[in-house]
N, C-alpha and C. Protein backbone atom coordinates (compact mmCIF):
# COMPACT_ATOMS: atom_id res chain seq x y z
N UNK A 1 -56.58 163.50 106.69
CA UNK A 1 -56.32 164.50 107.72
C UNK A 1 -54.81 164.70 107.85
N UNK A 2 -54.35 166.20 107.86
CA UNK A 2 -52.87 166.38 107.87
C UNK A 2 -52.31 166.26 109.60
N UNK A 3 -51.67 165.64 109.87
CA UNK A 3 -50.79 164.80 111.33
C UNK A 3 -50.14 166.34 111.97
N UNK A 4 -49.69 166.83 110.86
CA UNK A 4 -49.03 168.28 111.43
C UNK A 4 -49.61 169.36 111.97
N UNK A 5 -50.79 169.59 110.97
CA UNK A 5 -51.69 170.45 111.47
C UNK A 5 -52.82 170.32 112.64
N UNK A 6 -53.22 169.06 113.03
CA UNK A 6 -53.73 168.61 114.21
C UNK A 6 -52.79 168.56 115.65
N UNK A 7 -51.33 168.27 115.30
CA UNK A 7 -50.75 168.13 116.44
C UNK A 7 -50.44 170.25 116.59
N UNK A 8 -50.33 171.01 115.46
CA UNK A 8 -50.51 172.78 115.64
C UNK A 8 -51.73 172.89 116.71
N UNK A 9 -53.11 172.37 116.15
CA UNK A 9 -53.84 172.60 116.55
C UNK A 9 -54.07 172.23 118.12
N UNK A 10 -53.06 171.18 118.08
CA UNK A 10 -53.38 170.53 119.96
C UNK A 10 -52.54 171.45 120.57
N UNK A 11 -51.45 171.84 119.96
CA UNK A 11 -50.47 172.71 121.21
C UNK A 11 -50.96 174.21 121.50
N UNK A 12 -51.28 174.42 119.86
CA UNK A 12 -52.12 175.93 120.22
C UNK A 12 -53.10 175.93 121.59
N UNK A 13 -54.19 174.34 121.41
CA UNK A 13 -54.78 174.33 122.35
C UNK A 13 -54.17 174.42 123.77
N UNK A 14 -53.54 173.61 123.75
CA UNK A 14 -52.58 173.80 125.15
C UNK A 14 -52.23 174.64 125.61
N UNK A 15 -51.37 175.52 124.64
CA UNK A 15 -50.76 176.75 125.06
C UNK A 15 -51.47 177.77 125.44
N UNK A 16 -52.99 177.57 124.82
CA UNK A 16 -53.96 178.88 125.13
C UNK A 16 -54.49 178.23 126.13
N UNK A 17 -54.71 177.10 127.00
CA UNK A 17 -55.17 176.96 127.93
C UNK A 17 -53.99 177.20 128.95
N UNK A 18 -53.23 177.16 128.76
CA UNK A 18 -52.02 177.29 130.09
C UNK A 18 -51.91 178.96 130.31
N UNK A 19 -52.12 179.52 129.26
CA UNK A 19 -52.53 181.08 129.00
C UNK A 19 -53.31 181.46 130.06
N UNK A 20 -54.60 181.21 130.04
CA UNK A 20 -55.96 181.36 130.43
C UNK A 20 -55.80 181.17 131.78
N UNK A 21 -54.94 179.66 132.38
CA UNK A 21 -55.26 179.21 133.69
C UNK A 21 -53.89 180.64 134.53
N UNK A 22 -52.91 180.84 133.80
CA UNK A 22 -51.75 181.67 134.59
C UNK A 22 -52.66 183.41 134.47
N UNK A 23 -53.68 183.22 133.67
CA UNK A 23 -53.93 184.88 133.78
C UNK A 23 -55.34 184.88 135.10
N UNK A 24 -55.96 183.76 134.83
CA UNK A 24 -57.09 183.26 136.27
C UNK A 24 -56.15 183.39 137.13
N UNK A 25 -55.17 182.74 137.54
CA UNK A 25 -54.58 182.39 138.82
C UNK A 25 -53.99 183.90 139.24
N UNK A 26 -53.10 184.43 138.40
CA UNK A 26 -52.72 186.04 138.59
C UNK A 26 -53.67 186.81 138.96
N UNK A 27 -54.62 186.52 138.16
CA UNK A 27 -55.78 188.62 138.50
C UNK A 27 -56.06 188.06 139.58
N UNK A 28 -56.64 186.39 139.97
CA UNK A 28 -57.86 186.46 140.71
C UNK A 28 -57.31 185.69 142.66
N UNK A 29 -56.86 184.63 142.12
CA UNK A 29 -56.01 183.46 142.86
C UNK A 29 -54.85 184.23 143.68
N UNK A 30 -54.01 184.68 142.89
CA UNK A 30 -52.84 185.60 144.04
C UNK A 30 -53.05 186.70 144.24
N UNK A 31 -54.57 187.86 143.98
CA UNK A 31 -54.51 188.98 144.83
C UNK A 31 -55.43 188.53 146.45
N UNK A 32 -56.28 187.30 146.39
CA UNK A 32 -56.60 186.99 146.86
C UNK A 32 -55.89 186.34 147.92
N UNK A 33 -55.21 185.63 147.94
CA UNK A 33 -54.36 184.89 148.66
C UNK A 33 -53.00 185.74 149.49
N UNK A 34 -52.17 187.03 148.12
CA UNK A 34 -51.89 187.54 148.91
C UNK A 34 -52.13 188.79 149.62
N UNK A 35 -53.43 189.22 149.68
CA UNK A 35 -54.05 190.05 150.31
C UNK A 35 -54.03 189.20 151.68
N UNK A 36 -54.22 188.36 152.14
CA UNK A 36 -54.79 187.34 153.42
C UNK A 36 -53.11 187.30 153.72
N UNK A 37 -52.39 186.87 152.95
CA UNK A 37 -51.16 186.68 153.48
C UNK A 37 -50.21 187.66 154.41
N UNK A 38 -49.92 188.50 153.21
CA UNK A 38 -49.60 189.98 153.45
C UNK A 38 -50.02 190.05 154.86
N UNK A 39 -51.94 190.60 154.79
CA UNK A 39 -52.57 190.90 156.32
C UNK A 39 -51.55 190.15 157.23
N UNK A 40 -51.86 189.00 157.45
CA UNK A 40 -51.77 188.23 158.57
C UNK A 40 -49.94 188.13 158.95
N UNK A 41 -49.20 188.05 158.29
CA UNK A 41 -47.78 188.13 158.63
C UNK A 41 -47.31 189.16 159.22
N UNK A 42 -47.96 190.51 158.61
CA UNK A 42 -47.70 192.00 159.06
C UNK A 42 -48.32 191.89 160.50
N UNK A 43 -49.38 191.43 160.64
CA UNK A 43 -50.54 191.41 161.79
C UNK A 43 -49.28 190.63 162.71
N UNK A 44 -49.20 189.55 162.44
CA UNK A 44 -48.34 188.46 163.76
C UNK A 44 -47.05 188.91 163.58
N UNK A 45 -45.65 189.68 162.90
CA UNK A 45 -44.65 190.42 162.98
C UNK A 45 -44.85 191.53 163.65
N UNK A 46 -45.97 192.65 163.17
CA UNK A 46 -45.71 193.92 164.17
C UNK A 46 -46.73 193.89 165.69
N UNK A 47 -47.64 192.26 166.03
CA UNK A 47 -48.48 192.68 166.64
C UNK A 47 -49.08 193.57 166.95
N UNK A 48 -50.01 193.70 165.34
CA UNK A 48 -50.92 195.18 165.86
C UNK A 48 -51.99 194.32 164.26
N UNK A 49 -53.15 194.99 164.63
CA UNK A 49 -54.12 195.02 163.61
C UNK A 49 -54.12 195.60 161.84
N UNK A 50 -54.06 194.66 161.15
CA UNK A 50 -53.76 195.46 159.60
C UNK A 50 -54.76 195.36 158.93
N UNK A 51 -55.07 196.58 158.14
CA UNK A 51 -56.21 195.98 157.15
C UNK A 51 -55.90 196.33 156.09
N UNK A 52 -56.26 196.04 154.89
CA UNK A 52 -56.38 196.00 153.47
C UNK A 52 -57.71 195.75 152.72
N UNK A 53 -57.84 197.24 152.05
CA UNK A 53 -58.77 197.03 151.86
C UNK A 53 -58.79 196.07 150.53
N UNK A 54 -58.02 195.99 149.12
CA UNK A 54 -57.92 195.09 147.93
C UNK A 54 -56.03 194.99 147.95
N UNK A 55 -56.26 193.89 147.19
CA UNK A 55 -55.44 193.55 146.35
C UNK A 55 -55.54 193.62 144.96
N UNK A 56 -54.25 193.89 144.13
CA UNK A 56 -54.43 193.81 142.60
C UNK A 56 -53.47 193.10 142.27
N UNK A 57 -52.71 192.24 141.08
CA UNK A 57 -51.83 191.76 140.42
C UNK A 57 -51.93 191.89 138.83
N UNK A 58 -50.93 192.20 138.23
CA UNK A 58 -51.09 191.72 136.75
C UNK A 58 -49.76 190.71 136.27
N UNK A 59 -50.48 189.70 136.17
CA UNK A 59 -49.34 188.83 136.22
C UNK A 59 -48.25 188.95 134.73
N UNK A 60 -49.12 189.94 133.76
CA UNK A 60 -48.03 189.73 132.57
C UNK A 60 -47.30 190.86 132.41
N UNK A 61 -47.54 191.86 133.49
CA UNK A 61 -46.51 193.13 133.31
C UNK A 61 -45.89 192.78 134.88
N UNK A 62 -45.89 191.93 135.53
CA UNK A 62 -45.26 191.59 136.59
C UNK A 62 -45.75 192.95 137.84
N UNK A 63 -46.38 193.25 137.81
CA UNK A 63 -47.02 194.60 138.57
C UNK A 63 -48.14 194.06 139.83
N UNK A 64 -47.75 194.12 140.92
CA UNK A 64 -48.87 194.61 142.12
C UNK A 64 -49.37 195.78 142.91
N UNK A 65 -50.18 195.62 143.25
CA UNK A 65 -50.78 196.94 143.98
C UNK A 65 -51.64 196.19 145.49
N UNK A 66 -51.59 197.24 146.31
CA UNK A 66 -52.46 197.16 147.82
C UNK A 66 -52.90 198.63 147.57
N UNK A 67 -54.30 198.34 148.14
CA UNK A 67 -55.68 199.56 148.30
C UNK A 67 -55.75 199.74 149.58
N UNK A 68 -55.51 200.68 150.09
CA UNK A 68 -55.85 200.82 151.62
C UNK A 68 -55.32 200.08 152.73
N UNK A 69 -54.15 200.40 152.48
CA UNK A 69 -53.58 199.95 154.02
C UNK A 69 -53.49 200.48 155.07
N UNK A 70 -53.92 199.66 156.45
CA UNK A 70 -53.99 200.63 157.62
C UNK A 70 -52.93 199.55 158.52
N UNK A 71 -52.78 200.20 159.48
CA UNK A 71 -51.58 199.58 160.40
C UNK A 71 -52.19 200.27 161.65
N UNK A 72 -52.83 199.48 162.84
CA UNK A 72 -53.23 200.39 164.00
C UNK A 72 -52.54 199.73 165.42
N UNK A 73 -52.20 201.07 166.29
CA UNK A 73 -51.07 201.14 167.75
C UNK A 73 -52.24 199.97 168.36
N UNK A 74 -51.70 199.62 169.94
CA UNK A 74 -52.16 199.30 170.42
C UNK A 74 -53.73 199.41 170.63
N UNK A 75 -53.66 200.59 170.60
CA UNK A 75 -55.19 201.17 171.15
C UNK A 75 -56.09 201.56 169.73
N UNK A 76 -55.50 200.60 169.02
CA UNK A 76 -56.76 200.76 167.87
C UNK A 76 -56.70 201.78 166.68
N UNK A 77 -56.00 202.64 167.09
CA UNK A 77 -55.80 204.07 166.53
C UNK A 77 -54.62 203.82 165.21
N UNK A 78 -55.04 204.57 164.08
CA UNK A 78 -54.66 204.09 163.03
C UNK A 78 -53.04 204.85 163.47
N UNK A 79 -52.15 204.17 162.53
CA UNK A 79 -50.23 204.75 162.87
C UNK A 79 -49.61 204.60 161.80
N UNK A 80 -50.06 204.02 161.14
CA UNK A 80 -49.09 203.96 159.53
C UNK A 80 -50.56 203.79 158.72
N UNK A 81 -50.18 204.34 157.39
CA UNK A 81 -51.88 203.89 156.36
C UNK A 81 -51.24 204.45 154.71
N UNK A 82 -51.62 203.90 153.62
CA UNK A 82 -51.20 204.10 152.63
C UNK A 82 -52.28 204.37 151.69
N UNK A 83 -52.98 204.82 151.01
CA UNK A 83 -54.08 204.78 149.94
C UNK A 83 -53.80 203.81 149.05
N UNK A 84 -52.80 203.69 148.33
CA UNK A 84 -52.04 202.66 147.51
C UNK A 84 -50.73 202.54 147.72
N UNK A 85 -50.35 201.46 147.43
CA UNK A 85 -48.54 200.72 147.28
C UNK A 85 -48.28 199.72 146.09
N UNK A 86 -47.65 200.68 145.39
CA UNK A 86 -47.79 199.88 143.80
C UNK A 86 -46.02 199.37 143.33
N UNK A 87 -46.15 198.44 143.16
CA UNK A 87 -44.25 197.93 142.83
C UNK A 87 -44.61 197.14 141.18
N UNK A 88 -43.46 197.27 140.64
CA UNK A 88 -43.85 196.66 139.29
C UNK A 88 -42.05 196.41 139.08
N UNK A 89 -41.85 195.24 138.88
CA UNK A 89 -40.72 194.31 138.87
C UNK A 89 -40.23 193.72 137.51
N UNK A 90 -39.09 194.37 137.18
CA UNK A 90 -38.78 194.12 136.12
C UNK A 90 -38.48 192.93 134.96
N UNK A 91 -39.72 192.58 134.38
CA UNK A 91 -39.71 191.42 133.83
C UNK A 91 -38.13 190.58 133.25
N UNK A 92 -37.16 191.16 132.99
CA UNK A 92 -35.69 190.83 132.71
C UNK A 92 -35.11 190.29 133.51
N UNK A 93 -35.19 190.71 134.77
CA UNK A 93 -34.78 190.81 136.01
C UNK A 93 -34.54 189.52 136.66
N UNK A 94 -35.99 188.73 136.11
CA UNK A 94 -36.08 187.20 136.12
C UNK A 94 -35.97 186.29 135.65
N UNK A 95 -35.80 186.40 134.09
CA UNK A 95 -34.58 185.89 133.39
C UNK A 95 -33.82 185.63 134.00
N UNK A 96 -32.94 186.45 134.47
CA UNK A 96 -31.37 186.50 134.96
C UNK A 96 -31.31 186.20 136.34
N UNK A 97 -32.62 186.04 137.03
CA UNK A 97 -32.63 185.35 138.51
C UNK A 97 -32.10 186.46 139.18
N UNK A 98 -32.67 187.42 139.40
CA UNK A 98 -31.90 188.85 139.70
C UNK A 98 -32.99 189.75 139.80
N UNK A 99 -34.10 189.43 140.54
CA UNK A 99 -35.35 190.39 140.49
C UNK A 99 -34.83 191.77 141.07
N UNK A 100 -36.31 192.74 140.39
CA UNK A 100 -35.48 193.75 140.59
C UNK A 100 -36.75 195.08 140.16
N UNK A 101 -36.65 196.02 141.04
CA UNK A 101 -38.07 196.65 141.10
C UNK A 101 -37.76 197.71 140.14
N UNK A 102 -38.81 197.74 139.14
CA UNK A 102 -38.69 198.47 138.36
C UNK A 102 -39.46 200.15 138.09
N UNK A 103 -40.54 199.79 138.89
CA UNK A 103 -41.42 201.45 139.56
C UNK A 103 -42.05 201.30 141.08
N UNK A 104 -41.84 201.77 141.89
CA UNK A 104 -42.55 201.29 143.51
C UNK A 104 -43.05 202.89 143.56
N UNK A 105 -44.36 202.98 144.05
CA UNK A 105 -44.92 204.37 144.39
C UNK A 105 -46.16 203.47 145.37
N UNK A 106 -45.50 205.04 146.33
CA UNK A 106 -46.49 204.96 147.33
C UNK A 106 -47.41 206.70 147.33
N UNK A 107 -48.32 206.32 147.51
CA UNK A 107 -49.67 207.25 147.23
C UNK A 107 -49.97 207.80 148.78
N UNK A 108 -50.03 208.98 148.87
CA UNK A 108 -51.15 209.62 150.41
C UNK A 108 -50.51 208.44 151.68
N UNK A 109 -49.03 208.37 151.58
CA UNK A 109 -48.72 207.86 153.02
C UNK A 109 -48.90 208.86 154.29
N UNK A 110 -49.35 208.44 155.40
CA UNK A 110 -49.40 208.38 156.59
C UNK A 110 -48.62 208.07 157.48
N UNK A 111 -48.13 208.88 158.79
CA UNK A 111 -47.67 208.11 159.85
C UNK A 111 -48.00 209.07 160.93
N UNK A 112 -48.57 208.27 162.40
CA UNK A 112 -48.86 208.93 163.68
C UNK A 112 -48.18 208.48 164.32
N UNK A 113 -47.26 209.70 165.26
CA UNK A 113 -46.67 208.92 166.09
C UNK A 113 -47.10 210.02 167.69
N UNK A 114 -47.21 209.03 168.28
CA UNK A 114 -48.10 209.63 169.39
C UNK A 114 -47.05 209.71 170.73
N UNK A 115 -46.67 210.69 171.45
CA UNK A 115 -45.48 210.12 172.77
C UNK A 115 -46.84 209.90 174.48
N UNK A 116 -46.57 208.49 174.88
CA UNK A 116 -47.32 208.27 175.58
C UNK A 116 -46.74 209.02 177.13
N UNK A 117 -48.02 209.40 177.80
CA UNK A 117 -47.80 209.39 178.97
C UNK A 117 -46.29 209.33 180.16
N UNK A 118 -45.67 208.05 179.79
CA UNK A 118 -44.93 207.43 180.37
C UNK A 118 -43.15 207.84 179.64
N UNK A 119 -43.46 208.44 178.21
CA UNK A 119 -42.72 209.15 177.67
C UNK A 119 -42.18 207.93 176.29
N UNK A 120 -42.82 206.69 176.25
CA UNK A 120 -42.62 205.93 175.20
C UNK A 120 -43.04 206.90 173.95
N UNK A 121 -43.19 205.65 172.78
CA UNK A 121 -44.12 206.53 171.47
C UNK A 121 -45.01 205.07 171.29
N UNK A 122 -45.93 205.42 170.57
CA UNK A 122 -46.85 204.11 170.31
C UNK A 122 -46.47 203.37 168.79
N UNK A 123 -44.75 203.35 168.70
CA UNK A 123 -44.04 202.46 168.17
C UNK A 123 -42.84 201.50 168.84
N UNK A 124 -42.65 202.13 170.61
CA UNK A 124 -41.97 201.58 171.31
C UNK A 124 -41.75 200.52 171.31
N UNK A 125 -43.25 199.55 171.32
CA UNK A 125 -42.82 198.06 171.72
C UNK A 125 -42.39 197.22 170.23
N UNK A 126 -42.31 197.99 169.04
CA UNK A 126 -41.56 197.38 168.00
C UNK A 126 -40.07 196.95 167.88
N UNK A 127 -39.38 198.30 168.94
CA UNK A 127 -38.28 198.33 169.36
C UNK A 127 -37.77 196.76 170.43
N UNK A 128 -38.76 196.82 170.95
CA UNK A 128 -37.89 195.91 171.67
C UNK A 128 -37.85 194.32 171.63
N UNK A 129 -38.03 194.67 170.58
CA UNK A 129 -38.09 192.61 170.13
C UNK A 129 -37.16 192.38 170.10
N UNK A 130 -36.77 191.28 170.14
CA UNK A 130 -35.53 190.53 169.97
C UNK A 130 -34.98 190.65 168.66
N UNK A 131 -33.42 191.49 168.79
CA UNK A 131 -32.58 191.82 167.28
C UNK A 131 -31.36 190.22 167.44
N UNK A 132 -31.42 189.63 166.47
CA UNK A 132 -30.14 188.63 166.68
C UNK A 132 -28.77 189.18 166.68
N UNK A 133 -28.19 188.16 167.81
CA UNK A 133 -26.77 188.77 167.52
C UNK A 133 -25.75 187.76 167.06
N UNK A 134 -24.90 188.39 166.27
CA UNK A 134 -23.66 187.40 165.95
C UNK A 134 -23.17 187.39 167.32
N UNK A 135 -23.00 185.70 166.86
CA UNK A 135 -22.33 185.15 167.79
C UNK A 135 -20.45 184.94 167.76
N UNK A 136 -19.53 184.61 168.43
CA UNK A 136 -18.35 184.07 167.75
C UNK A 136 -18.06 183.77 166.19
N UNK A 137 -18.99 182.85 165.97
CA UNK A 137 -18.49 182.10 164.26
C UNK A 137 -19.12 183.04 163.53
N UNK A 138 -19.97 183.82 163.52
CA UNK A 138 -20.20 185.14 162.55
C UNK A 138 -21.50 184.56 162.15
N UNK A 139 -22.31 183.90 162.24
CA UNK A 139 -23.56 183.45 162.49
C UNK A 139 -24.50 183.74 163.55
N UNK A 140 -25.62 184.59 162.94
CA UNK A 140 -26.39 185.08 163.88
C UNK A 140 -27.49 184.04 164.55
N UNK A 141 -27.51 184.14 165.86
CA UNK A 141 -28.13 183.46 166.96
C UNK A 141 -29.66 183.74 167.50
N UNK A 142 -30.46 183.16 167.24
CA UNK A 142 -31.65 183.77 167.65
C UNK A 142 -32.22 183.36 169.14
């Protein structure tokens, strides 16, 4: 038995399994995960309800996509919504530790902006969160 061609044969193996597990984890593992993520950060940052309907990733052209995004005011009522939001990040880019978007399209965006009663808009209370301010040493203070 040739020593060289068995140890080809083990790395090929390897290499096509490390293949296999980064293209599972891409399509399936991170649209999943960051579909839930995404939601829920947007959800607890703008306090308001988000939905999504999919996620997509392709992990070897460095490309994601979101299906149906909704963003709803207080009262339920949809205020921002996207059909798709597609970014695709230039594989070089990360090489050089220097990411860097290489096509971003947004599809059938939406925005409602409603002036309430009281003469707000039903984006008012985004406004008034707390903005940090520099302090003296040029370091912002939260």
């Amino acid at each position: 038995m040739n020593i060289k061609s068995t140890r080809s044969k083990k790395i090929l193996a390897i290499s096509g399994a490390v293949m296999v597990l980064y293209a599972l984890i891409g399509f399936f593992l991170v649209p999943a995960l960051g579909k839930k993520i995404i939601r829920e950060k947007l959800a607890e940052t703008l306090n308001r309800e988000v939905a999504i309907e999919s996620m997509s990733v392709n992990p070897f052209s460095l490309a994601a996509g979101i299906n149906g995004l909704k963003i709803t005011d207080q009262t339920g009522e949809g205020v921002v919504s996207a059909n798709r939001i597609f970014i695709n990040l230039s594989a070089w880019s990360l090489f050089i530790l220097t990411p860097s978007v290489s096509e971003l399209t947004l599809e059938t965006p939406r925005i409602k902006i409603i002036q309430n009663p009281d003469g707000s808009f039903n984006f008012s209370d985004l406004m008034k969160k707390t903005i940090p301010r520099a302090g003296r040493s040029g370091r912002y203070q939260g």
